[in-house]
PDB file of N, CA and C in Angstrom:
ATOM      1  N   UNK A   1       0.153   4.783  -2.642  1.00  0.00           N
ATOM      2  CA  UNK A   1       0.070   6.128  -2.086  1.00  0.00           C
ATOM      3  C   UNK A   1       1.184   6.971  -2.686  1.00  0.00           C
ATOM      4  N   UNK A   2       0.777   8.060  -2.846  1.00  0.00           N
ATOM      5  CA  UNK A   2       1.912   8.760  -3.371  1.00  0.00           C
ATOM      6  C   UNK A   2       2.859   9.781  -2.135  1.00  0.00           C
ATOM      7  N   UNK A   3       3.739  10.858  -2.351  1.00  0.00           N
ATOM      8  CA  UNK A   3       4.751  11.270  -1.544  1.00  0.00           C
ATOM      9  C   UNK A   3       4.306  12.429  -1.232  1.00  0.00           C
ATOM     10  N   UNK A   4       2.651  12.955  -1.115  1.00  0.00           N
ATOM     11  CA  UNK A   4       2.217  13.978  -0.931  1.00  0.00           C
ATOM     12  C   UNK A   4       2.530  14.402   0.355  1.00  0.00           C
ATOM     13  N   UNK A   5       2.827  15.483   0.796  1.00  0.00           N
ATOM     14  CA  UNK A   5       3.174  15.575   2.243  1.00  0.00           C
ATOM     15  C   UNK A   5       1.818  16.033   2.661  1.00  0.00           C
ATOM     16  N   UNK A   6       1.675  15.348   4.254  1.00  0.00           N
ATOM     17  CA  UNK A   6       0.492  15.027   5.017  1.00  0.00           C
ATOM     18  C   UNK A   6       0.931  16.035   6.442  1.00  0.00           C
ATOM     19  N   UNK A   7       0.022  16.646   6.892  1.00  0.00           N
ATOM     20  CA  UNK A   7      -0.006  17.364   7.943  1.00  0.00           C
ATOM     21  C   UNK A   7      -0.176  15.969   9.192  1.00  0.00           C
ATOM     22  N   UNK A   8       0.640  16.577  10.247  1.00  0.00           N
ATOM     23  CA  UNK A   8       0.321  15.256  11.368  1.00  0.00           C
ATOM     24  C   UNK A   8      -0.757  16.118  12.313  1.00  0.00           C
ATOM     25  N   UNK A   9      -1.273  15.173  12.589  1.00  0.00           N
ATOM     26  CA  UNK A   9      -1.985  15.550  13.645  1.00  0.00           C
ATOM     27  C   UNK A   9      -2.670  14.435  14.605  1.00  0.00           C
ATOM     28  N   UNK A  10      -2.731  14.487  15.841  1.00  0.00           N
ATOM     29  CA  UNK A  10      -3.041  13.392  16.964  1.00  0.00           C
ATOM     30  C   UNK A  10      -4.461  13.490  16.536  1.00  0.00           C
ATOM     31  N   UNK A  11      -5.022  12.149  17.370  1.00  0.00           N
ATOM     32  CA  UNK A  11      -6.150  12.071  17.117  1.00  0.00           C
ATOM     33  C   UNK A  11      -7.411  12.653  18.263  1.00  0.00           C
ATOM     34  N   UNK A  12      -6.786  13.357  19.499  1.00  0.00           N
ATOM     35  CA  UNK A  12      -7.576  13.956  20.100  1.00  0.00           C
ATOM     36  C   UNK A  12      -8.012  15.395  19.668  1.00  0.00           C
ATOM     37  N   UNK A  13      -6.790  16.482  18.349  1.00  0.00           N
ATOM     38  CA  UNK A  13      -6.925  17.411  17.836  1.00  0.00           C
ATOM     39  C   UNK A  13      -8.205  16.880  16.896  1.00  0.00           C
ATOM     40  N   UNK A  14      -8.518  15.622  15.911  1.00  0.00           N
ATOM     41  CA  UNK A  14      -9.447  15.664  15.382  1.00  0.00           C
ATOM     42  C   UNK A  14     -10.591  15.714  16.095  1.00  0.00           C
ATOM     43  N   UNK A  15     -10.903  14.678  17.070  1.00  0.00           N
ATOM     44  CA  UNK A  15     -12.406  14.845  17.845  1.00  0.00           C
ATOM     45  C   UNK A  15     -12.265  16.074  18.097  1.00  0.00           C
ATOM     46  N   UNK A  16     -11.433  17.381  19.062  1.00  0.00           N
ATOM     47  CA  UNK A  16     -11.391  18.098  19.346  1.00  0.00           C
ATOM     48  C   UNK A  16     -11.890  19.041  18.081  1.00  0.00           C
ATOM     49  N   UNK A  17     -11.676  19.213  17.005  1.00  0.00           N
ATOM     50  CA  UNK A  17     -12.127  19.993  16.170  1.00  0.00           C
ATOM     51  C   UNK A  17     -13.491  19.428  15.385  1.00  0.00           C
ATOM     52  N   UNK A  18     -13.636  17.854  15.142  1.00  0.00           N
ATOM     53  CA  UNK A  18     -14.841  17.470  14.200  1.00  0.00           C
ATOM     54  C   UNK A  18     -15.691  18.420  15.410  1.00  0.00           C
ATOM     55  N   UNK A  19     -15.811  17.939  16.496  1.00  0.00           N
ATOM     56  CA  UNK A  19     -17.148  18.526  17.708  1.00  0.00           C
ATOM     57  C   UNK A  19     -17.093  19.991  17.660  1.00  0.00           C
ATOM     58  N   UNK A  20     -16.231  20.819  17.271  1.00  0.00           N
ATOM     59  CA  UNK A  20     -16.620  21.968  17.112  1.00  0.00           C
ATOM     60  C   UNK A  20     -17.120  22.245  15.096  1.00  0.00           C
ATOM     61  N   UNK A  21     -17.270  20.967  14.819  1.00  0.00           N
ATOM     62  CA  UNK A  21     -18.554  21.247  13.610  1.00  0.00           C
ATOM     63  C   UNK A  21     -17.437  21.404  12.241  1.00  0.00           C
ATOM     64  N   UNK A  22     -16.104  20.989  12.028  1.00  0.00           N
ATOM     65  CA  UNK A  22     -15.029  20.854  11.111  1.00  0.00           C
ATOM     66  C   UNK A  22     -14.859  19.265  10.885  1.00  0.00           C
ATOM     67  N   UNK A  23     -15.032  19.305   9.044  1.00  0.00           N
ATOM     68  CA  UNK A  23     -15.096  17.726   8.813  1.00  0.00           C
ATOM     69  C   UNK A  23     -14.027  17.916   7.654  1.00  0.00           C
ATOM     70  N   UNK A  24     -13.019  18.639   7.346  1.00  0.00           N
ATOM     71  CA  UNK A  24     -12.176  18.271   6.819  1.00  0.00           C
ATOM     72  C   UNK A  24     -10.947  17.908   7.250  1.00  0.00           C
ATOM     73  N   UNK A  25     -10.554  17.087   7.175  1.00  0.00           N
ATOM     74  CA  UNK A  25      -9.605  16.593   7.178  1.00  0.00           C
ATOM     75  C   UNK A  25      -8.534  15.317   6.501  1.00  0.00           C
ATOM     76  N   UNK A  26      -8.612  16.021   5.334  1.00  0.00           N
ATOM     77  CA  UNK A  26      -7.646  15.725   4.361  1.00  0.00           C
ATOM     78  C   UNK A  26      -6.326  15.505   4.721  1.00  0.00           C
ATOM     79  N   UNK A  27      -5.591  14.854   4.059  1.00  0.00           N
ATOM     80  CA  UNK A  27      -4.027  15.037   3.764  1.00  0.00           C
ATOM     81  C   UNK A  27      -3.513  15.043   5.052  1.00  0.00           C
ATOM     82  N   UNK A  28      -3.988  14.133   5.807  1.00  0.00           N
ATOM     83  CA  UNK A  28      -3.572  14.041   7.351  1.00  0.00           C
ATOM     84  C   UNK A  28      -2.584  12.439   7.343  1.00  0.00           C
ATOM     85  N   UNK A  29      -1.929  12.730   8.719  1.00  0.00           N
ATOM     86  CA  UNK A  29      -0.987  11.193   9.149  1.00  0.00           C
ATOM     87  C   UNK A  29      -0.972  11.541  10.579  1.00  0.00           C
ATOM     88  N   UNK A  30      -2.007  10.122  11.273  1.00  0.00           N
ATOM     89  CA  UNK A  30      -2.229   9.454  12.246  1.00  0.00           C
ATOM     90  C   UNK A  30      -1.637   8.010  12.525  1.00  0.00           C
ATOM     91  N   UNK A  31      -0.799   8.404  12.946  1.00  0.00           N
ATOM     92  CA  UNK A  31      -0.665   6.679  13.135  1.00  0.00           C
ATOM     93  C   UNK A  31      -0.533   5.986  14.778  1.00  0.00           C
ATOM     94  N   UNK A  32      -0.790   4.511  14.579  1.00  0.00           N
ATOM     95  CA  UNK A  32      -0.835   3.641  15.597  1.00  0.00           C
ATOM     96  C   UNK A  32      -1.248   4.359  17.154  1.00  0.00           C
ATOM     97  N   UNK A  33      -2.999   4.430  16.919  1.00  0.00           N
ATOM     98  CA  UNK A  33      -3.647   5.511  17.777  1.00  0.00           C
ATOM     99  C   UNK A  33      -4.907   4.314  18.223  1.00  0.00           C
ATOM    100  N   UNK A  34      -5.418   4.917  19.196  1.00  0.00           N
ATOM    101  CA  UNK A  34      -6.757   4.235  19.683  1.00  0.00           C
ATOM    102  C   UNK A  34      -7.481   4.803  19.957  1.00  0.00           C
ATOM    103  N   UNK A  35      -7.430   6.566  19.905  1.00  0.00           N
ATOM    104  CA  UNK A  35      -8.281   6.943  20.765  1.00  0.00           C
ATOM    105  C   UNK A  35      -9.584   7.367  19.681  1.00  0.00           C
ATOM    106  N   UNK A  36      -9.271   6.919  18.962  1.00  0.00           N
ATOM    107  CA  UNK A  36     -10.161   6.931  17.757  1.00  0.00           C
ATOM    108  C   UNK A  36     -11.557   6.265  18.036  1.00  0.00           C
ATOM    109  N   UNK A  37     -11.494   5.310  18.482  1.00  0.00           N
ATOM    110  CA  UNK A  37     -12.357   4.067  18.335  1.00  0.00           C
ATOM    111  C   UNK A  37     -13.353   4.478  19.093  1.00  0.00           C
ATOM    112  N   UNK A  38     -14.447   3.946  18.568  1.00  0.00           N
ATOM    113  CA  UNK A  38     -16.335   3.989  19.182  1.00  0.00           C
ATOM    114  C   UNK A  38     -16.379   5.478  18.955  1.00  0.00           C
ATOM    115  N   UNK A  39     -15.560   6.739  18.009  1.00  0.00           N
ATOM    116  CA  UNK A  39     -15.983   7.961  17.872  1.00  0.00           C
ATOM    117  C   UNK A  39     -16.575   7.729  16.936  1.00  0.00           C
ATOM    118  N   UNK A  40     -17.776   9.288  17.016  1.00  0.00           N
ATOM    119  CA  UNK A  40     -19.094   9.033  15.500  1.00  0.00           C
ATOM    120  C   UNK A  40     -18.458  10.383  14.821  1.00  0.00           C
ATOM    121  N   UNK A  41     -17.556  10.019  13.801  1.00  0.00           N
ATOM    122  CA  UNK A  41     -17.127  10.649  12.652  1.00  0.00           C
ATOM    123  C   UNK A  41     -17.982  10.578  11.719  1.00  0.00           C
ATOM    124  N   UNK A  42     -19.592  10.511  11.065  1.00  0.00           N
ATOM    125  CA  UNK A  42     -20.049  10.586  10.254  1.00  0.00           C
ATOM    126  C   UNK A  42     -19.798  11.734   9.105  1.00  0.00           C
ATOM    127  N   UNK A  43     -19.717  11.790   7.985  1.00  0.00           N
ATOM    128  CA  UNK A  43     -19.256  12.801   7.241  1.00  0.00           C
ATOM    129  C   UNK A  43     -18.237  13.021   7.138  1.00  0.00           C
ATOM    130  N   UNK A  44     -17.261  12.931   7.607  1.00  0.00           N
ATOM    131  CA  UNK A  44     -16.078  13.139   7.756  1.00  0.00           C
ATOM    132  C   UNK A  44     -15.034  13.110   6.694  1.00  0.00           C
ATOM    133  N   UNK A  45     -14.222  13.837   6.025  1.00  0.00           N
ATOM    134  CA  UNK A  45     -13.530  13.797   4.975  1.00  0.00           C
ATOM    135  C   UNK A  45     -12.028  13.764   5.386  1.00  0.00           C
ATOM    136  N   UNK A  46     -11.552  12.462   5.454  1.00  0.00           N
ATOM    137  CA  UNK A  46     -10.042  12.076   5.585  1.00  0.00           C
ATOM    138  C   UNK A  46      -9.562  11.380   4.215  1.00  0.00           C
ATOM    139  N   UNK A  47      -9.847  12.168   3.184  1.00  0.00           N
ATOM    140  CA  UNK A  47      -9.373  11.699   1.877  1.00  0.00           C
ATOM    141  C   UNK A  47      -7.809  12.043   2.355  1.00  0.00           C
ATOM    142  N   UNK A  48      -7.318  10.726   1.178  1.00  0.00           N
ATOM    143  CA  UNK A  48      -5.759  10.721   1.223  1.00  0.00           C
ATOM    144  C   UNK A  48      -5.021  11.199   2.025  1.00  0.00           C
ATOM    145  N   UNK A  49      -5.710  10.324   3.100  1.00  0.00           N
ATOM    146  CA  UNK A  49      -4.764   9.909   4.659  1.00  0.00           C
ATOM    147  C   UNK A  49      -4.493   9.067   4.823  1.00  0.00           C
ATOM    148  N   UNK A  50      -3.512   9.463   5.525  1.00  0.00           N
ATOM    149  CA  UNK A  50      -2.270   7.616   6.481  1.00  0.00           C
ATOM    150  C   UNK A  50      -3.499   8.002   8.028  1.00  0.00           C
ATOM    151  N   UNK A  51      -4.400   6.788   7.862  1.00  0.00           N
ATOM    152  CA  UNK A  51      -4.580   5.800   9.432  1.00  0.00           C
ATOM    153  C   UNK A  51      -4.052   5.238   9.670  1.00  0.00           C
ATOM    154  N   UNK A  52      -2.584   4.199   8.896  1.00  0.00           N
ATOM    155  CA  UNK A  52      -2.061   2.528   9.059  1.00  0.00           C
ATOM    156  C   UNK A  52      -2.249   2.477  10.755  1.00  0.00           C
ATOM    157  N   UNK A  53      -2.296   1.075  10.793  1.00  0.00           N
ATOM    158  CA  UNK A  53      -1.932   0.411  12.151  1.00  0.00           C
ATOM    159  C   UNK A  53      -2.965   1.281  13.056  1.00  0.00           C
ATOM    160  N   UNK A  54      -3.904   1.629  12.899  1.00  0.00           N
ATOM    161  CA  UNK A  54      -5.278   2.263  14.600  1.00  0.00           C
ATOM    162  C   UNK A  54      -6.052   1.449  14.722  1.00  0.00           C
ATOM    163  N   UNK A  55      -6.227   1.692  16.039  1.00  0.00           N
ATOM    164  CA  UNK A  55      -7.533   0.539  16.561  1.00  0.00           C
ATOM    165  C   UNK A  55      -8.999   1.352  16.288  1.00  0.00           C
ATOM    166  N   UNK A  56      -9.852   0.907  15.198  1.00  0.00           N
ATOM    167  CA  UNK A  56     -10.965   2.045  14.753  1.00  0.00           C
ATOM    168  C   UNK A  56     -11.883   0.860  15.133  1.00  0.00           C
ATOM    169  N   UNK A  57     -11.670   0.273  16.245  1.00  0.00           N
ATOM    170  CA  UNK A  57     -13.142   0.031  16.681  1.00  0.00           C
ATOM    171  C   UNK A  57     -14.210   0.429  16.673  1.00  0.00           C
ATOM    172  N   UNK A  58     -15.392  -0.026  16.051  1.00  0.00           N
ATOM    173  CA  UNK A  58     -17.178   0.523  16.317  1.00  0.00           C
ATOM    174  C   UNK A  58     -16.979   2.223  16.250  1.00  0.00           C
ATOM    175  N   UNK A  59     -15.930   2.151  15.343  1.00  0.00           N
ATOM    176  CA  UNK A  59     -16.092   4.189  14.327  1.00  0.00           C
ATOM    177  C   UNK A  59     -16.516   4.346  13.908  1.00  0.00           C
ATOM    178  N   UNK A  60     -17.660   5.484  13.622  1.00  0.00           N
ATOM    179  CA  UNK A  60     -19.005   5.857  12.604  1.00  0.00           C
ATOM    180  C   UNK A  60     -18.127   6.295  11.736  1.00  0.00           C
ATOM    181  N   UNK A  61     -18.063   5.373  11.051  1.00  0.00           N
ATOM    182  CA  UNK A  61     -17.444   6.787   9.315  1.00  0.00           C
ATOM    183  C   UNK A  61     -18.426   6.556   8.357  1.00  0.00           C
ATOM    184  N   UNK A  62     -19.645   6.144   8.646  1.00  0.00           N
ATOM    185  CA  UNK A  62     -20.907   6.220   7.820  1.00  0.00           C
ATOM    186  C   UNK A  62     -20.894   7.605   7.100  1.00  0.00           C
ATOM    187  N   UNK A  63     -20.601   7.655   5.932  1.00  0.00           N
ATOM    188  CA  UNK A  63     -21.037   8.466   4.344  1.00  0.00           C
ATOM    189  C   UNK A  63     -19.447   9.771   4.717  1.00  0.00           C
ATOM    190  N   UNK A  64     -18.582   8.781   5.181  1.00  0.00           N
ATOM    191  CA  UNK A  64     -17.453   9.589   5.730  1.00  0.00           C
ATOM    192  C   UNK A  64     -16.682   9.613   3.841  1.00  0.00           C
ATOM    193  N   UNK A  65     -15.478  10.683   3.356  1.00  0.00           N
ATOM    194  CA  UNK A  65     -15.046  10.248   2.091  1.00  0.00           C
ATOM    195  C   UNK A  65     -13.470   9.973   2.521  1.00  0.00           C
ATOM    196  N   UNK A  66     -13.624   8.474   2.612  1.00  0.00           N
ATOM    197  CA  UNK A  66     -12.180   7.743   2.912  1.00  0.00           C
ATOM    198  C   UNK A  66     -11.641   7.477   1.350  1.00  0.00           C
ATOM    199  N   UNK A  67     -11.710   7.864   0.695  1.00  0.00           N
ATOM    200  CA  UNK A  67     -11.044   8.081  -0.725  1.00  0.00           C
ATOM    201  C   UNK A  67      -9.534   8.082  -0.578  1.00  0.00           C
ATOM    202  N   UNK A  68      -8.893   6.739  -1.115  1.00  0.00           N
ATOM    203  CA  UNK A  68      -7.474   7.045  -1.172  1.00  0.00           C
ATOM    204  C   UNK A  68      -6.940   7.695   0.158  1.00  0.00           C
ATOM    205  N   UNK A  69      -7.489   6.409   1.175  1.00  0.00           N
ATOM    206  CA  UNK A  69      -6.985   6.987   2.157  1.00  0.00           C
ATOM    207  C   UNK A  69      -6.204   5.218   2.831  1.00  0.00           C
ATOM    208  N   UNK A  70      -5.488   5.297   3.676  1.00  0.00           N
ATOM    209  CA  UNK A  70      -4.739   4.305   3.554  1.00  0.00           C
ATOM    210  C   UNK A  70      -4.603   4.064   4.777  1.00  0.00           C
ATOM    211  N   UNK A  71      -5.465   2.979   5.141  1.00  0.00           N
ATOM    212  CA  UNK A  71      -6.228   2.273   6.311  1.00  0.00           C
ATOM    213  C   UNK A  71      -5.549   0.638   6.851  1.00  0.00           C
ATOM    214  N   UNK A  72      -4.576   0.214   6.003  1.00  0.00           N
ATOM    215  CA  UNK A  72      -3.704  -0.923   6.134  1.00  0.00           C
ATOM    216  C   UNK A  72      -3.803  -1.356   7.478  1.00  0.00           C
ATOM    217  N   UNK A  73      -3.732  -2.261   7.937  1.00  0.00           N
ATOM    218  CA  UNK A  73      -3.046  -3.359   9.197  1.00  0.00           C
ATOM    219  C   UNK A  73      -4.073  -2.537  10.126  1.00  0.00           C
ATOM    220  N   UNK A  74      -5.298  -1.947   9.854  1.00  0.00           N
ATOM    221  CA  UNK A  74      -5.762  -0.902  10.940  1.00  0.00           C
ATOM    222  C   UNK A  74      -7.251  -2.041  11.893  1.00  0.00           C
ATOM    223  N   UNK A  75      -7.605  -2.051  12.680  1.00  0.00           N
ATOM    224  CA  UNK A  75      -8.777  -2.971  12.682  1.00  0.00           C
ATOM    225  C   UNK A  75      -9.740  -2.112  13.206  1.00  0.00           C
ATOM    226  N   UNK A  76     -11.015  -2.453  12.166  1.00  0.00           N
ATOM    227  CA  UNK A  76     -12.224  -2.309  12.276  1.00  0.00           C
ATOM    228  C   UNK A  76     -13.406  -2.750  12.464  1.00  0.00           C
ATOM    229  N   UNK A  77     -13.128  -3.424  14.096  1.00  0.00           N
ATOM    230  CA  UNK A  77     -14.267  -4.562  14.080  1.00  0.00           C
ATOM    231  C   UNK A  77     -15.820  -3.746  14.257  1.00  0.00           C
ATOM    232  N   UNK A  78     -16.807  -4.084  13.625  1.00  0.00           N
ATOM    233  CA  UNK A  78     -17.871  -3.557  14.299  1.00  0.00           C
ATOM    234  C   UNK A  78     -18.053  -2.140  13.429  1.00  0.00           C
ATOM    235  N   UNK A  79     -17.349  -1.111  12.732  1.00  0.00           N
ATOM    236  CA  UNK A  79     -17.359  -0.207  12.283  1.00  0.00           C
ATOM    237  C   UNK A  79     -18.309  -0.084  11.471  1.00  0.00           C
ATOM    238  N   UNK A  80     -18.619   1.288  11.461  1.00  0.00           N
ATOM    239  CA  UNK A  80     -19.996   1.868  10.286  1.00  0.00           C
ATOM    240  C   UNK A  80     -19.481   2.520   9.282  1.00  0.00           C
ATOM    241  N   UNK A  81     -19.244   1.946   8.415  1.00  0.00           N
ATOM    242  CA  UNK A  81     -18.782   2.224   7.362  1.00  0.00           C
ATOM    243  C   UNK A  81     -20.027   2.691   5.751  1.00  0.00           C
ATOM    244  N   UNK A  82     -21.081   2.587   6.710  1.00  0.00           N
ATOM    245  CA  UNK A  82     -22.205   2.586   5.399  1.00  0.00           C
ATOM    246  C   UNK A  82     -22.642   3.524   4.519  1.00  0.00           C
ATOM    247  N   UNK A  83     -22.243   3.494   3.378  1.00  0.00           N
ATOM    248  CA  UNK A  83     -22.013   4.889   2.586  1.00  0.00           C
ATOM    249  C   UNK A  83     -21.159   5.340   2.350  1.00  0.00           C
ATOM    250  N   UNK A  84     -19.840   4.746   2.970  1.00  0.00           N
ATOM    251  CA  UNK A  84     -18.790   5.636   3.207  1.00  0.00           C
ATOM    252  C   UNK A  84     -18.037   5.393   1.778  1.00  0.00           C
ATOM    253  N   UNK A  85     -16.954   6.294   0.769  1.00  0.00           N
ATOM    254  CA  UNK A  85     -16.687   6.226  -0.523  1.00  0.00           C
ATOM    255  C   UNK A  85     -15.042   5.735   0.015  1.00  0.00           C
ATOM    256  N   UNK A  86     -14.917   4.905  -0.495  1.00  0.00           N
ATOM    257  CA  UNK A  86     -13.755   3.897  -0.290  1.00  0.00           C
ATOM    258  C   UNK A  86     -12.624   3.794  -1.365  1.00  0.00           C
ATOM    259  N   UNK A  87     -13.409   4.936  -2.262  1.00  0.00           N
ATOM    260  CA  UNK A  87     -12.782   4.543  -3.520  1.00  0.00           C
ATOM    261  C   UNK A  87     -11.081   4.548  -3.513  1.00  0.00           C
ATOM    262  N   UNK A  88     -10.376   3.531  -4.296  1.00  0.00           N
ATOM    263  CA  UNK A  88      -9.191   3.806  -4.220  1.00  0.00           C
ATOM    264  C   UNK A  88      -8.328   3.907  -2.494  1.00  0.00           C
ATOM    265  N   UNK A  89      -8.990   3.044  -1.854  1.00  0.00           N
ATOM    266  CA  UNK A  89      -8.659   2.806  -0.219  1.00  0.00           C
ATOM    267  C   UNK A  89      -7.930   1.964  -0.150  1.00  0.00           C
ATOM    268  N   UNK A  90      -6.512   2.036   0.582  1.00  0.00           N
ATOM    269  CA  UNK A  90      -6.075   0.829   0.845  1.00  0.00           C
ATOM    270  C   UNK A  90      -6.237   0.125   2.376  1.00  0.00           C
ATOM    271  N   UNK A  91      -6.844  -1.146   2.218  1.00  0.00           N
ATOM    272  CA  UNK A  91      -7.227  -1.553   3.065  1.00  0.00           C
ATOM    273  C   UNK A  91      -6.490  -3.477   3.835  1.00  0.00           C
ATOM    274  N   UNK A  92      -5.445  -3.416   2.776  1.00  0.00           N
ATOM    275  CA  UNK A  92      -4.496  -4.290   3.366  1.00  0.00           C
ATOM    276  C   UNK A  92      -4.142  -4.638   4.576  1.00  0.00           C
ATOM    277  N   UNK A  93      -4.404  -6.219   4.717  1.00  0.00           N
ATOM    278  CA  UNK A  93      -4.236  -6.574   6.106  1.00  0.00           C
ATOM    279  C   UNK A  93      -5.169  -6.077   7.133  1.00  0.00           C
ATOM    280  N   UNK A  94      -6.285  -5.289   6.983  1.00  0.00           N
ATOM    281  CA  UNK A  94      -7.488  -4.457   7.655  1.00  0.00           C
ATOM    282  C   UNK A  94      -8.504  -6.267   8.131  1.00  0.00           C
ATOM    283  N   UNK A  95      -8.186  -5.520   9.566  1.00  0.00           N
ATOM    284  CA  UNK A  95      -9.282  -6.325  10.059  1.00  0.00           C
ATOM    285  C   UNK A  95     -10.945  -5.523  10.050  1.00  0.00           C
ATOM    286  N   UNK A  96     -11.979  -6.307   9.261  1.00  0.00           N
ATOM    287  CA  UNK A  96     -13.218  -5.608   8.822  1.00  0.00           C
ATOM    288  C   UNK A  96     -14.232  -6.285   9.836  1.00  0.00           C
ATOM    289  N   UNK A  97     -13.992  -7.587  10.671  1.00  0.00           N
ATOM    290  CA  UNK A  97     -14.932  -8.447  11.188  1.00  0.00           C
ATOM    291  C   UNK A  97     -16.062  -7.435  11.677  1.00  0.00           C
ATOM    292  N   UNK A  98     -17.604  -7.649  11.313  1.00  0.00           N
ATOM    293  CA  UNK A  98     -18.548  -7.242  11.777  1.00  0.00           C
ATOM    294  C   UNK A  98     -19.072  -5.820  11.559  1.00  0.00           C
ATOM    295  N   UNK A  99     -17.837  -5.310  10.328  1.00  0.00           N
ATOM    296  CA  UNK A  99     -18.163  -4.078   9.886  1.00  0.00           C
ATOM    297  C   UNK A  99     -19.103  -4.176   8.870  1.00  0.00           C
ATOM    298  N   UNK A 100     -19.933  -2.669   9.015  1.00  0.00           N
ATOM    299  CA  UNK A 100     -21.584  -2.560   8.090  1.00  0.00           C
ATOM    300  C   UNK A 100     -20.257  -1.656   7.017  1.00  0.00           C
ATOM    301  N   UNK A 101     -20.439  -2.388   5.384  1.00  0.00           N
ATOM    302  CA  UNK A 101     -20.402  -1.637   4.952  1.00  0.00           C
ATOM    303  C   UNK A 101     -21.524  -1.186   3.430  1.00  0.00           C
ATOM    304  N   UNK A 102     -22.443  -1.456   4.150  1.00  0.00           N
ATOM    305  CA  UNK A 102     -23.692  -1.467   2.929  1.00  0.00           C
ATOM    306  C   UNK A 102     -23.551  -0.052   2.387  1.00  0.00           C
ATOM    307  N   UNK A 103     -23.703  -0.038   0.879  1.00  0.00           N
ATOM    308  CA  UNK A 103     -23.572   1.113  -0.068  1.00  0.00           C
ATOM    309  C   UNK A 103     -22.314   1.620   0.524  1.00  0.00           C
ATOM    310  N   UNK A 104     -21.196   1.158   0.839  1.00  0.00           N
ATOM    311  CA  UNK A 104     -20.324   1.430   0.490  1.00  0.00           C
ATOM    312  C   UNK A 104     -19.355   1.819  -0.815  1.00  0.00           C
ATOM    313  N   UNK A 105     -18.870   2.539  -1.269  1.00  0.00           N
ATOM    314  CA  UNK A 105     -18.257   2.728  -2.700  1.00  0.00           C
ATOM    315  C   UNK A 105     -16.704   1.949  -2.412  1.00  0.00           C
ATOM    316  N   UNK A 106     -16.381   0.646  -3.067  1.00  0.00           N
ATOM    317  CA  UNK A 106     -15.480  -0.244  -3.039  1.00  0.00           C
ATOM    318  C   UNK A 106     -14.230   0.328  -3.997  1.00  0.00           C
ATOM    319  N   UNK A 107     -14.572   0.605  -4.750  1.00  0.00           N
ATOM    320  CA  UNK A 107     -13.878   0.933  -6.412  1.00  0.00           C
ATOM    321  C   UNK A 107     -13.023   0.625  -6.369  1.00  0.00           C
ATOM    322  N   UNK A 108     -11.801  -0.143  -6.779  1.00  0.00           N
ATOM    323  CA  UNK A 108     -10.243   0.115  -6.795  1.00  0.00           C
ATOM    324  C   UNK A 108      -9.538  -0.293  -5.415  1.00  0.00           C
ATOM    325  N   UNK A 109     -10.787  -0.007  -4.257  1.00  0.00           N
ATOM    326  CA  UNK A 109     -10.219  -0.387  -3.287  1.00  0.00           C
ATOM    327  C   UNK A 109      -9.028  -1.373  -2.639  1.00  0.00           C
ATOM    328  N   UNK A 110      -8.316  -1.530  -2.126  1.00  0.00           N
ATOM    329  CA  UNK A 110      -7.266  -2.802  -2.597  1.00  0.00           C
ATOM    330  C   UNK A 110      -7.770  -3.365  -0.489  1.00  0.00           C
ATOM    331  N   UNK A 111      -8.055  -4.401  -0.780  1.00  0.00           N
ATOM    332  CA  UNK A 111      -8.557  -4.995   0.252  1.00  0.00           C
ATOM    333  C   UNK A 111      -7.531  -6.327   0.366  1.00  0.00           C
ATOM    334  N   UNK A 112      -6.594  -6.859   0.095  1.00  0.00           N
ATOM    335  CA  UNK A 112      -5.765  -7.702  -0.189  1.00  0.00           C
ATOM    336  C   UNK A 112      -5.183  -8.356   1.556  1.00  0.00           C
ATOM    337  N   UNK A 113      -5.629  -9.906   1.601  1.00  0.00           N
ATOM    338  CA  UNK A 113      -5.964  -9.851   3.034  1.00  0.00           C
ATOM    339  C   UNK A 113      -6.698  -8.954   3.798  1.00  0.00           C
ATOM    340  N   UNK A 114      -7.341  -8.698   3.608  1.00  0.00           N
ATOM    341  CA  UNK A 114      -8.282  -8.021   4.510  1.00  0.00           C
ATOM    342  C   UNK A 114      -9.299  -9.205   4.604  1.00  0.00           C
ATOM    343  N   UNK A 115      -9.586  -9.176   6.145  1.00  0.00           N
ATOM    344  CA  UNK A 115     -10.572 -10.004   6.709  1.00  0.00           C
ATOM    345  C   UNK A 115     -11.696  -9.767   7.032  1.00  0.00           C
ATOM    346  N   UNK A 116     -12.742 -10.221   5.816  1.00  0.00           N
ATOM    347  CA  UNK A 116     -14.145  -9.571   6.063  1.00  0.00           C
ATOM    348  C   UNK A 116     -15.152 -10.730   6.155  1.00  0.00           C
ATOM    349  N   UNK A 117     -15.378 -11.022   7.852  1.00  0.00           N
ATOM    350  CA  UNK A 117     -16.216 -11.636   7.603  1.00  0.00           C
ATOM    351  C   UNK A 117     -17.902 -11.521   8.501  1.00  0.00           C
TER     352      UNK A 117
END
């Protein structure tokens, strides 16, 4: 990841804004959050963001663009990930158990320990 500076923002400001129909969200830093989990973020653009360490339980990020976005130690059991562009994601130490990620875009992704089974 590089030293780009990232806007913070909690994660009830995102649901609070995706539901009023806003899917960017880029260049964001969330960390060690839960309230994330079982939300349907489909579409959603959190390119080159800090998630580390959230509980993203059963999260729609189906055809979401997690591009170089940096998802480490985060767990995603159950998550919809299908479609979603991964490219260049770091996904270290990411718990994946039971996540869909069919047509997912992997590329570069660094999945290193990550537990996908």
């Amino acid at each position: 990841m590089d030293n780009e500076e990232r806007q913070l923002i909690n994660a009830d400001e995102i649901l609070e804004r995706y539901a009023a129909g806003e899917i960017n969200f880029s260049n964001i830093l969330i960390e060690g959050s839960d309230e994330l989990a079982g939300a349907d973020l489909r579409d959603i653009n959190l390119s080159n963001s800090i998630l580390a360490e959230m509980i993203l339980e059963e999260v729609n990020f189906s055809n979401a663009n997690l591009t170089k976005t940096h998802l480490g130690l985060s767990i995603l059991y159950f998550a919809n990930l299908q479609g979603a562009d991964l490219t260049g994601a770091i996904l270290t130490f990411t718990e994946l158990t039971g996540a869909n990620l069919a047509n997912a875009k992997l590329v570069n992704a660094n999945l290193s320990n990550a537990n996908i089974r």
